[in-house]
PDB file of N, CA and C in Angstrom:
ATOM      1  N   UNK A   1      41.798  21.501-123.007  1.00  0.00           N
ATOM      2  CA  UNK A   1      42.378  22.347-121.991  1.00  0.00           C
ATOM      3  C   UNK A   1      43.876  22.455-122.247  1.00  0.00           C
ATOM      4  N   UNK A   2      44.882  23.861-122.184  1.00  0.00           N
ATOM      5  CA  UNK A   2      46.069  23.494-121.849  1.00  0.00           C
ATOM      6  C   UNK A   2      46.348  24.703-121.230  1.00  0.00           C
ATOM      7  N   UNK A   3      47.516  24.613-120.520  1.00  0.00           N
ATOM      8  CA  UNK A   3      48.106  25.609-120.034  1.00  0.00           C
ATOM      9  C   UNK A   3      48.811  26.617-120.175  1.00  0.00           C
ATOM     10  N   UNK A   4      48.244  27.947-119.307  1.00  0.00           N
ATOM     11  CA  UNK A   4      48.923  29.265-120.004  1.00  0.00           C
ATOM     12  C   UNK A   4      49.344  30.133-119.343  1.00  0.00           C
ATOM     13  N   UNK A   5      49.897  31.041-119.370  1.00  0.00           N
ATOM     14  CA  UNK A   5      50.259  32.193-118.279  1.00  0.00           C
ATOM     15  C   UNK A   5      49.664  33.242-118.693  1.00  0.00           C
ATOM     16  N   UNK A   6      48.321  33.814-118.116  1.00  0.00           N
ATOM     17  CA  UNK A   6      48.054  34.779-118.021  1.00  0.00           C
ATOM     18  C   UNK A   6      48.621  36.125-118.256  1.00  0.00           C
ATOM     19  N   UNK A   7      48.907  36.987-119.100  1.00  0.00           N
ATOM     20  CA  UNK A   7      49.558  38.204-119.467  1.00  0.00           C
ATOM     21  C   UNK A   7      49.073  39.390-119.275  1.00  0.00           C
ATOM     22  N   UNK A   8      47.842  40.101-119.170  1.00  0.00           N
ATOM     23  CA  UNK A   8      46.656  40.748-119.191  1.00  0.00           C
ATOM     24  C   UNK A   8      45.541  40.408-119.391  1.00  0.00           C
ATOM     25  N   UNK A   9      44.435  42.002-119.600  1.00  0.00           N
ATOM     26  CA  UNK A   9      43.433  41.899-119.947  1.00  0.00           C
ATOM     27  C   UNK A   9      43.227  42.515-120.598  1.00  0.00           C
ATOM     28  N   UNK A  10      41.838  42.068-121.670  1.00  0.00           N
ATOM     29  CA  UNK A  10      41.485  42.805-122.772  1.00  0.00           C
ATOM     30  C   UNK A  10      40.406  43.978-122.378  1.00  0.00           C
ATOM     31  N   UNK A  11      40.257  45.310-123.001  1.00  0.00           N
ATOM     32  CA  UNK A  11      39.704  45.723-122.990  1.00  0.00           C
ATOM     33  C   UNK A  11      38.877  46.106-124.034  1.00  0.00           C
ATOM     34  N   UNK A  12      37.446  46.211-124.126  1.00  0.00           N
ATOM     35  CA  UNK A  12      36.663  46.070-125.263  1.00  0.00           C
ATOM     36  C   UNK A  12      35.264  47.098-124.926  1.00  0.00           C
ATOM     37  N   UNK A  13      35.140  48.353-125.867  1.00  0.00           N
ATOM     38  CA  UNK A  13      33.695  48.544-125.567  1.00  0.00           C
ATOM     39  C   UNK A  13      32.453  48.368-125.502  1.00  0.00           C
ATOM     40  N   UNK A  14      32.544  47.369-126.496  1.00  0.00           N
ATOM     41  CA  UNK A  14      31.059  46.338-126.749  1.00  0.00           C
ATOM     42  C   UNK A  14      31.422  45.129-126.779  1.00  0.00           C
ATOM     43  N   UNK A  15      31.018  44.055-125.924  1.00  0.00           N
ATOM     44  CA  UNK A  15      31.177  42.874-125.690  1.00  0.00           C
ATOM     45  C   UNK A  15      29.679  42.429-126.025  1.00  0.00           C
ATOM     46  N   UNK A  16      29.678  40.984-126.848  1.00  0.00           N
ATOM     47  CA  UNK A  16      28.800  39.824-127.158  1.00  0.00           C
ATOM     48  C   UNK A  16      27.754  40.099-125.766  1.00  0.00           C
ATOM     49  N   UNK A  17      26.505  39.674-125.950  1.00  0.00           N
ATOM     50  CA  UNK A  17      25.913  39.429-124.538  1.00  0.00           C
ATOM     51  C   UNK A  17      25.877  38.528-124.142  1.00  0.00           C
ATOM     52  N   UNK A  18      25.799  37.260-124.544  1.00  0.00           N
ATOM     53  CA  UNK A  18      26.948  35.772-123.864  1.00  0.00           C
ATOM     54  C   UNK A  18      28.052  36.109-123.307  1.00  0.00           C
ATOM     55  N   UNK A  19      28.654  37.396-123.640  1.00  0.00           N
ATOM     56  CA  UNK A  19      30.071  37.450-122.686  1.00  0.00           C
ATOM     57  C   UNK A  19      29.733  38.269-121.391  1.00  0.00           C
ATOM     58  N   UNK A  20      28.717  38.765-120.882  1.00  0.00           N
ATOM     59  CA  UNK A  20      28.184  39.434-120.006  1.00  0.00           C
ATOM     60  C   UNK A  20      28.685  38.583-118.770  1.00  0.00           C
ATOM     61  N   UNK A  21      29.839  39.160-117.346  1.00  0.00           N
ATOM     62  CA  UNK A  21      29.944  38.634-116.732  1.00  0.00           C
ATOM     63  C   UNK A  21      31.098  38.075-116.465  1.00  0.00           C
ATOM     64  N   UNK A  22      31.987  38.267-117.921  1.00  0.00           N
ATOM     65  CA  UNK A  22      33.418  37.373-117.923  1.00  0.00           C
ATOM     66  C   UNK A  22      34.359  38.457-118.451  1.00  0.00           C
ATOM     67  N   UNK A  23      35.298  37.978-118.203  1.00  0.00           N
ATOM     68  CA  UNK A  23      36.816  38.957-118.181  1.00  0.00           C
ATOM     69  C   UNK A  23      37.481  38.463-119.122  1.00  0.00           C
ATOM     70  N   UNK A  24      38.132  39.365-120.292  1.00  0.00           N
ATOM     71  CA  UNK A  24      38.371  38.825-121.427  1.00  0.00           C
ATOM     72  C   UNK A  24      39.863  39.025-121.206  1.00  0.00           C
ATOM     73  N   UNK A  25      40.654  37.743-121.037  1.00  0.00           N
ATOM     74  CA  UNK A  25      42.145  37.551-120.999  1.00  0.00           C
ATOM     75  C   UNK A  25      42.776  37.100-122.180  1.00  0.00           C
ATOM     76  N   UNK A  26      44.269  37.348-121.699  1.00  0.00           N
ATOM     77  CA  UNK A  26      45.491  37.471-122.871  1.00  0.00           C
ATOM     78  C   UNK A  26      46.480  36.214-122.272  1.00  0.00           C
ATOM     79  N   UNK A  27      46.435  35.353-122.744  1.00  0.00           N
ATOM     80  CA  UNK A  27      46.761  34.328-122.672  1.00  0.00           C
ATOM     81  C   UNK A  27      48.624  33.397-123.192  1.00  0.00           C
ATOM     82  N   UNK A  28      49.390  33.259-122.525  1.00  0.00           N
ATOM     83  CA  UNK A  28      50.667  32.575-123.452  1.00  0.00           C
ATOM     84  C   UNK A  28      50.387  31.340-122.822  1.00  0.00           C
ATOM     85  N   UNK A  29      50.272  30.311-124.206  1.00  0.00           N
ATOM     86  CA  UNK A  29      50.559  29.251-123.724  1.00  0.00           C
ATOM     87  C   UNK A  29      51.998  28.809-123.142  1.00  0.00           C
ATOM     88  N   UNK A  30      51.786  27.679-122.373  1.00  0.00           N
ATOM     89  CA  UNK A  30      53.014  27.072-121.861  1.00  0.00           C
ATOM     90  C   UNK A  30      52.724  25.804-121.874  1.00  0.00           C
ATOM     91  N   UNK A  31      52.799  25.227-123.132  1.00  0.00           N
ATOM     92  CA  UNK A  31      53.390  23.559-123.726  1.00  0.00           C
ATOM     93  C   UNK A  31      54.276  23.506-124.507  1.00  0.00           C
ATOM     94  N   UNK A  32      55.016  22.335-123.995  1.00  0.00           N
ATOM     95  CA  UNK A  32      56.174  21.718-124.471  1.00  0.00           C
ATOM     96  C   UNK A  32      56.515  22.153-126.368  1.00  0.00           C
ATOM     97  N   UNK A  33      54.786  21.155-126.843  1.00  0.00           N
ATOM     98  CA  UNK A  33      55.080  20.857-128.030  1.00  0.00           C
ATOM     99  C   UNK A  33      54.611  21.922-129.053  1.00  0.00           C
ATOM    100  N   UNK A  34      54.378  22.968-128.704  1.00  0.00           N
ATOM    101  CA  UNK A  34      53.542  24.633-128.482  1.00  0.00           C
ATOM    102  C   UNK A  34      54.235  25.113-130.189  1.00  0.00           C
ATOM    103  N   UNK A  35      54.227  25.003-131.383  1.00  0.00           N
ATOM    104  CA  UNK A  35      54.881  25.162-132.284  1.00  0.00           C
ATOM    105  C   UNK A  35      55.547  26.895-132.207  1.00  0.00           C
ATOM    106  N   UNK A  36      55.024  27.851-131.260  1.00  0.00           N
ATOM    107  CA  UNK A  36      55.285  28.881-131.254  1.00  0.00           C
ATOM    108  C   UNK A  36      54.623  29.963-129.850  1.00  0.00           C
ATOM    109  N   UNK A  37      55.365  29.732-128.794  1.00  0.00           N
ATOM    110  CA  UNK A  37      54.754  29.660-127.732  1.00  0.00           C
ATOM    111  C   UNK A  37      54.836  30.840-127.316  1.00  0.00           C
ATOM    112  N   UNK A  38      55.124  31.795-128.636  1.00  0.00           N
ATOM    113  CA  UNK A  38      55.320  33.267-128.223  1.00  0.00           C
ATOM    114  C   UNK A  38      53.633  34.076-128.926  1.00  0.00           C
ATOM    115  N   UNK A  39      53.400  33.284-129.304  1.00  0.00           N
ATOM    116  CA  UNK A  39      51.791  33.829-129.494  1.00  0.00           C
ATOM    117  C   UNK A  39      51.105  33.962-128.332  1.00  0.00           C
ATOM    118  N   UNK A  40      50.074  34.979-128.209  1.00  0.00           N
ATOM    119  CA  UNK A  40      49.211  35.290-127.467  1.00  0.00           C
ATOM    120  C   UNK A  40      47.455  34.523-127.852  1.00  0.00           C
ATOM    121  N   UNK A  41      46.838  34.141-126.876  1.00  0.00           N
ATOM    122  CA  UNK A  41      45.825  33.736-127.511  1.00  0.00           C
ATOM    123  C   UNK A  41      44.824  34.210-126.408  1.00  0.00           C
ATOM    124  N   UNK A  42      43.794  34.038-126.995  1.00  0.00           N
ATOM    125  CA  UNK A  42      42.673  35.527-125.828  1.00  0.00           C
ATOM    126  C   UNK A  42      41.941  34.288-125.384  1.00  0.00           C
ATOM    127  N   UNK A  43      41.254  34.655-124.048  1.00  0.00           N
ATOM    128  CA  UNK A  43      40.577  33.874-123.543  1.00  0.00           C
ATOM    129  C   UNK A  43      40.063  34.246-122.320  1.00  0.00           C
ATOM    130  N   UNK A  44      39.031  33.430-121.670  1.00  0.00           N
ATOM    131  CA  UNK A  44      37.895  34.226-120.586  1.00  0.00           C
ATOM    132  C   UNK A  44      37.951  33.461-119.516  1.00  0.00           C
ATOM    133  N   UNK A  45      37.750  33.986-117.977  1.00  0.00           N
ATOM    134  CA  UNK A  45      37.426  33.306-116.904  1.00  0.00           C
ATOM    135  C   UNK A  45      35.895  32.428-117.229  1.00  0.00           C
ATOM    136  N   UNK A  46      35.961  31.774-116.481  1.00  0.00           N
ATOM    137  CA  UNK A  46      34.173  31.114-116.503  1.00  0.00           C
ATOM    138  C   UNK A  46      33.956  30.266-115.214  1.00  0.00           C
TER     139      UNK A  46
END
């Protein structure tokens, strides 16, 4: 687990059917030791 600030959302026309149900987010982390904390990293409610 770490922590992130939410930035948006992704939008996608065909999603996995395991992803059926979940909201595909845009993610900045926010840790300390974060080698580059200006990356975005995608990720889903659940």
């Amino acid at each position: 687990m770490f922590l992130a600030k939410v930035e948006g959302s992704v939008v996608a026309t065909k999603k996995d059917e395991g992803m059926s149900g979940r909201k595909l987010l845009l993610l900045r982390p926010m840790l300390v030791d974060d080698k580059d904390p200006s990356k975005f990293k995608p990720g889903s409610n659940t």
